[in-house]
C-alpha atoms as a PDB file:
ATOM      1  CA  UNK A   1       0.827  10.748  -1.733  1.00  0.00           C
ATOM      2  CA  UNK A   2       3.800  10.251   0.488  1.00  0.00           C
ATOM      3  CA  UNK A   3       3.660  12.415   3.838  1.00  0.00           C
ATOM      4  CA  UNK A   4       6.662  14.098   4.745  1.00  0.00           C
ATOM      5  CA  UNK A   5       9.385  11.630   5.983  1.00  0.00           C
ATOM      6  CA  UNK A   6       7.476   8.667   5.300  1.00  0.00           C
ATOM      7  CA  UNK A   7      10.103   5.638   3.899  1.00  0.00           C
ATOM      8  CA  UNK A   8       9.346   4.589   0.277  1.00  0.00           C
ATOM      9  CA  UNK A   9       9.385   1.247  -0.162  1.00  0.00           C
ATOM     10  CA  UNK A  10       8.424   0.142  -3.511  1.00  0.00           C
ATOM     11  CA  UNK A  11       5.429  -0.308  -5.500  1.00  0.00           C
ATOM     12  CA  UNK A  12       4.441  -2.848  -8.378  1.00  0.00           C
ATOM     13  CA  UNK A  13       1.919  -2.767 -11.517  1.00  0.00           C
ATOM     14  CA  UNK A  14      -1.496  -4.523 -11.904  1.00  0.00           C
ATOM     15  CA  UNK A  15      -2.836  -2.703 -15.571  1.00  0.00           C
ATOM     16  CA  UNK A  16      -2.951   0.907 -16.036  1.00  0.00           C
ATOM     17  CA  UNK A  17      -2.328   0.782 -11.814  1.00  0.00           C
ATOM     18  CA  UNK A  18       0.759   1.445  -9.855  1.00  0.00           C
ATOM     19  CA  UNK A  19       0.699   0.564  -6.272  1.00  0.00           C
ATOM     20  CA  UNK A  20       3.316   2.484  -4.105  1.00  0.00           C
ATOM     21  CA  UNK A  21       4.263   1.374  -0.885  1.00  0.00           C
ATOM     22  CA  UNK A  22       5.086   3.104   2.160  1.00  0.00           C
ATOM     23  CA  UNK A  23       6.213   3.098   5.907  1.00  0.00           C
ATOM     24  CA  UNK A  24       4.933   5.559   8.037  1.00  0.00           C
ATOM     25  CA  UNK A  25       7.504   7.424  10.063  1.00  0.00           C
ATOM     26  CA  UNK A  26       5.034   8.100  13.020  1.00  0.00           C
ATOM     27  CA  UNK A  27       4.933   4.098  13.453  1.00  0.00           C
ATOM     28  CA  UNK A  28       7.143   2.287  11.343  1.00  0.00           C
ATOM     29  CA  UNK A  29       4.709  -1.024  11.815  1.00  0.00           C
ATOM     30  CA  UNK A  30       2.028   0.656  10.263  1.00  0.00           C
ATOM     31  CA  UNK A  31       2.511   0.431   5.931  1.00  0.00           C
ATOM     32  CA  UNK A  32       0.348   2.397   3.791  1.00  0.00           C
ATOM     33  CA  UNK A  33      -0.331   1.202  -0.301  1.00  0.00           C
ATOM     34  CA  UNK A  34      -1.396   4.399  -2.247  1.00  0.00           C
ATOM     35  CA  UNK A  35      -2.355   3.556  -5.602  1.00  0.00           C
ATOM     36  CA  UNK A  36      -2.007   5.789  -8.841  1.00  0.00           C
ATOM     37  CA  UNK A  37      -4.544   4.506 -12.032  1.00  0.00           C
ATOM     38  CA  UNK A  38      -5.340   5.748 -15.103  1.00  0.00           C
ATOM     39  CA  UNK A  39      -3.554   9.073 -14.360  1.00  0.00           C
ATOM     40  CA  UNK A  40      -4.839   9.873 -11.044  1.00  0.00           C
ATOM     41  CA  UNK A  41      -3.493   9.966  -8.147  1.00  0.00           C
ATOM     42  CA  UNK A  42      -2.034   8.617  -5.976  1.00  0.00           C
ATOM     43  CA  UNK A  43      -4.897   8.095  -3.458  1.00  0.00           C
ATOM     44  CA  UNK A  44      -4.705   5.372  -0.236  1.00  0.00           C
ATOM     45  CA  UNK A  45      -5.858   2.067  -0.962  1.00  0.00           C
ATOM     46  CA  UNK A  46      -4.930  -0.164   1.989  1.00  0.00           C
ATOM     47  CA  UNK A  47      -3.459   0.554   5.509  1.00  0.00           C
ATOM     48  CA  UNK A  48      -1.941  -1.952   7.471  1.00  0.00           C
ATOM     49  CA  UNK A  49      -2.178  -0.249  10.926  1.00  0.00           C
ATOM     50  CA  UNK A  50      -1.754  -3.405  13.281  1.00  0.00           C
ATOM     51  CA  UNK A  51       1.903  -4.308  10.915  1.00  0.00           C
ATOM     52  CA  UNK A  52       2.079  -5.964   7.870  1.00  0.00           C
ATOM     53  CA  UNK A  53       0.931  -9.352   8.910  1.00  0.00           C
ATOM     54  CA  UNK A  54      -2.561  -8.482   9.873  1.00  0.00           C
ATOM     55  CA  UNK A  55      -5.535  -7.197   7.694  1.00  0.00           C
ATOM     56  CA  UNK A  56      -5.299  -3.914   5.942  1.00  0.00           C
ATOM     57  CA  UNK A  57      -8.137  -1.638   6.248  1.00  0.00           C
ATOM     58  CA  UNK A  58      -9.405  -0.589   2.598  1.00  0.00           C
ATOM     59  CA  UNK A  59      -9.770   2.779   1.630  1.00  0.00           C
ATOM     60  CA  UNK A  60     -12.900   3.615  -0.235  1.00  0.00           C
ATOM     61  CA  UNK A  61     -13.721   1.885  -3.409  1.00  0.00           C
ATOM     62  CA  UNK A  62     -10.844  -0.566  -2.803  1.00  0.00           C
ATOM     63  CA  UNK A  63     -12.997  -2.335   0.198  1.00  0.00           C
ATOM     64  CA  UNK A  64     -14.251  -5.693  -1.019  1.00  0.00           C
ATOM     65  CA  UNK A  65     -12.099  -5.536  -4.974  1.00  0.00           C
ATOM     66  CA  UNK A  66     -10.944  -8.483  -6.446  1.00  0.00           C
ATOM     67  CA  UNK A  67      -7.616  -7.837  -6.713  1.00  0.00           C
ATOM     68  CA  UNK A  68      -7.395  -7.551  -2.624  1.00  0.00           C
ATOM     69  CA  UNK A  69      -5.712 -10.114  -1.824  1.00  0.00           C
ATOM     70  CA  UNK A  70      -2.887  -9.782  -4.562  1.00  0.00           C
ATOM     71  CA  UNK A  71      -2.514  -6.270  -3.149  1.00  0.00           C
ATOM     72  CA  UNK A  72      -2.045  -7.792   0.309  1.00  0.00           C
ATOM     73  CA  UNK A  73       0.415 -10.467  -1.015  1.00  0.00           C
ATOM     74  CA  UNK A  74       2.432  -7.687  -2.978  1.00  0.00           C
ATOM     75  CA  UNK A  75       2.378  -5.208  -0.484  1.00  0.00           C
ATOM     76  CA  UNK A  76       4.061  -8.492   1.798  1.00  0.00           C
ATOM     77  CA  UNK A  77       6.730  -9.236  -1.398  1.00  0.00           C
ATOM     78  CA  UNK A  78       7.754  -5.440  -1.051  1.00  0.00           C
ATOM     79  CA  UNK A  79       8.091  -4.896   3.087  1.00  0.00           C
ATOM     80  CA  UNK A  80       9.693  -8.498   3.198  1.00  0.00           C
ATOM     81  CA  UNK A  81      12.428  -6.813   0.878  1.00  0.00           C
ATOM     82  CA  UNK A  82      13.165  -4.475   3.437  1.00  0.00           C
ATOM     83  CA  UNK A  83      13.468  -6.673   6.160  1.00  0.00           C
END
């Protein structure tokens, strides 16, 4: 879920999942993806911390899923938007 005065930058659909994206407002290089499925939600599933052209760390279950590096190139799709 969005923290208080963090910028909402778009999401996209994979399924049943939403993927929201987000720039922090402590840092704006670091981008969160929060991810709402089935119903639940939203809960974090990737945080890139060093900006959006490095790595993401993975939240929980999301470490290691298949659909990783889609997230990664739609999370890039949606910041480049707003660049």
């Amino acid at each position: 879920m969005a923290k208080t005065g963090d910028k909402y930058l778009g999401e996209f659909q994979r399924g049943p999942a939403t993927f929201m994206v987000y720039q922090t407002v402590k840092d704006p290089n670091v981008i969160r993806v929060d991810c709402r499925d089935n119903g639940g939600g939203p809960n974090p599933a990737a945080t890139f911390e060093e900006g959006i052209g490095e790595s993401p760390y993975w939240h929980g279950a999301w470490n290691r899923d298949r659909w990783c590096p889609w997230i990664v190139a739609e999370t890039r799709k949606v910041v480049k938007k707003h660049h």
